[in-house]
Protein backbone atom coordinates (compact mmCIF):
# COMPACT_ATOMS: atom_id res chain seq x y z
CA UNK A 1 0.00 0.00 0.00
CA UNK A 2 1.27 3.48 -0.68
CA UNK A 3 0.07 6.90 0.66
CA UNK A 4 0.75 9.97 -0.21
CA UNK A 5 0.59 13.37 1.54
CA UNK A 6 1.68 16.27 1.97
CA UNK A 7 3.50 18.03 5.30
CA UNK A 8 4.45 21.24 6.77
CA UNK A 9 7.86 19.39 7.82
CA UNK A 10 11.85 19.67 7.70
CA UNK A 11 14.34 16.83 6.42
CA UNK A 12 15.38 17.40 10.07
CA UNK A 13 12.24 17.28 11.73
CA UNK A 14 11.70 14.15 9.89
CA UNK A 15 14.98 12.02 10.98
CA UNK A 16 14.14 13.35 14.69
CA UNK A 17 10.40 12.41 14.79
CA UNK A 18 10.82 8.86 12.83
CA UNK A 19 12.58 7.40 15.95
CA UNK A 20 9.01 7.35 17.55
CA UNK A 21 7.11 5.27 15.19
CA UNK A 22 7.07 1.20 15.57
CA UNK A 23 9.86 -0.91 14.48
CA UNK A 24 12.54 2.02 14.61
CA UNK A 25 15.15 -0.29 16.36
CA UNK A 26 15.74 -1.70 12.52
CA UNK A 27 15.29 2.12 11.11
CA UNK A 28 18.10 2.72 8.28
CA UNK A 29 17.59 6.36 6.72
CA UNK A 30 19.38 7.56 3.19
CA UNK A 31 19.00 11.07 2.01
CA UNK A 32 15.52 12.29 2.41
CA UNK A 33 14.24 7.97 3.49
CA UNK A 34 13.79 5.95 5.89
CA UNK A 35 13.09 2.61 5.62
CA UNK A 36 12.37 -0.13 8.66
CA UNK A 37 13.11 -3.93 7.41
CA UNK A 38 10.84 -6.18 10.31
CA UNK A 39 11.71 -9.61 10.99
CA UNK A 40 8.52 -10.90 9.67
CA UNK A 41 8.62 -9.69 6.24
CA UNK A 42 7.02 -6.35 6.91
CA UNK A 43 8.58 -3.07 5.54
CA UNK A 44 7.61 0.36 5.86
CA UNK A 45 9.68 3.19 4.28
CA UNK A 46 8.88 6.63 4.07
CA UNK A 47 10.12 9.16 1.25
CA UNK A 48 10.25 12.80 1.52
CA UNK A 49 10.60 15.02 -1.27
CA UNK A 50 9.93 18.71 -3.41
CA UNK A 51 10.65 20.21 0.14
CA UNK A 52 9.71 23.80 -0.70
CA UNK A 53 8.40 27.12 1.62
CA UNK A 54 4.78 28.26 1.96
CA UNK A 55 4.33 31.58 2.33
CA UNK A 56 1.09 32.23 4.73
CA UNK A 57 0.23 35.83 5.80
CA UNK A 58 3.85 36.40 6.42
CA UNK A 59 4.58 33.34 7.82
CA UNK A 60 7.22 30.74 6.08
CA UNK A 61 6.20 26.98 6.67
CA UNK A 62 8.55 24.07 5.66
CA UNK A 63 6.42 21.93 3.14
CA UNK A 64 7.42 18.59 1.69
CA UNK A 65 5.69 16.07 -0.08
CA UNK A 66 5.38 12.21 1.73
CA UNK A 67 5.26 9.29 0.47
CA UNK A 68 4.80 5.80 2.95
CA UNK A 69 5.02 2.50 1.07
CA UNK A 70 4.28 -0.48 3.08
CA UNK A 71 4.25 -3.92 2.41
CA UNK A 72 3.59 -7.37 4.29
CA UNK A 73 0.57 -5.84 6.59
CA UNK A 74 -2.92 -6.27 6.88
CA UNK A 75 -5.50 -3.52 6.50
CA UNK A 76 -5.88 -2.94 10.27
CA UNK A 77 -2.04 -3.02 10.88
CA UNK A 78 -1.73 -0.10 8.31
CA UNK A 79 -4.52 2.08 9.45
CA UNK A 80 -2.72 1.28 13.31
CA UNK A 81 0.70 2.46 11.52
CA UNK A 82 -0.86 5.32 10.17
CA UNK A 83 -2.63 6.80 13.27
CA UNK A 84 0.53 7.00 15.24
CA UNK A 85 2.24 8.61 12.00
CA UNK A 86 -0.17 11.33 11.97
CA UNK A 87 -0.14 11.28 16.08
CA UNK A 88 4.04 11.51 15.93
CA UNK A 89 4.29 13.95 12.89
CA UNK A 90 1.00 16.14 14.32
CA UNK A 91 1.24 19.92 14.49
CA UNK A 92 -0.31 21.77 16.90
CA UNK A 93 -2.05 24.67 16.99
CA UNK A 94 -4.92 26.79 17.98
């Protein structure tokens, strides 16, 4: 399965935050990837790139474009994956 999205995120705020998701103990990064090998046959590997700046009302934002291929899981164990993605990468705000 692949998704693709798009962030308001740094290459370096990337490496740092990828150390929280599951299976980071096998995490191998290269350039703008990272990619986590399982023991079981499951991969994930996530892809930034076309990082760029938004300009909003003044206001530069880091943008990049995300892609997350994984293979080997079921349906539940991606939509588990991808809630604590979106809980780990999450911006706040109010």
């Amino acid at each position: 399965m692949v998704v693709r999205l798009e962030m308001a995120i740094t290459p370096a705020e990337f490496r740092r935050l990828t150390y929280l998701l599951p299976g980071v103990q096998q995490v191998q990064f290269e350039g703008m990837s990272a990619t986590c090998e399982q023991t079981d046959g499951q991969r994930w590997q996530i892809t930034l790139s076309n990082a760029r700046t938004r300009s909003l009302a003044g206001l530069n934002v880091p943008i990049a474009d995300v892609e997350i291929e994984m293979t080997g899981y079921s349906a539940s164990e991606v939509q588990r994956f991808l809630e604590r993605f979106h809980l780990v990468f999450r911006r706040g705000g109010g």
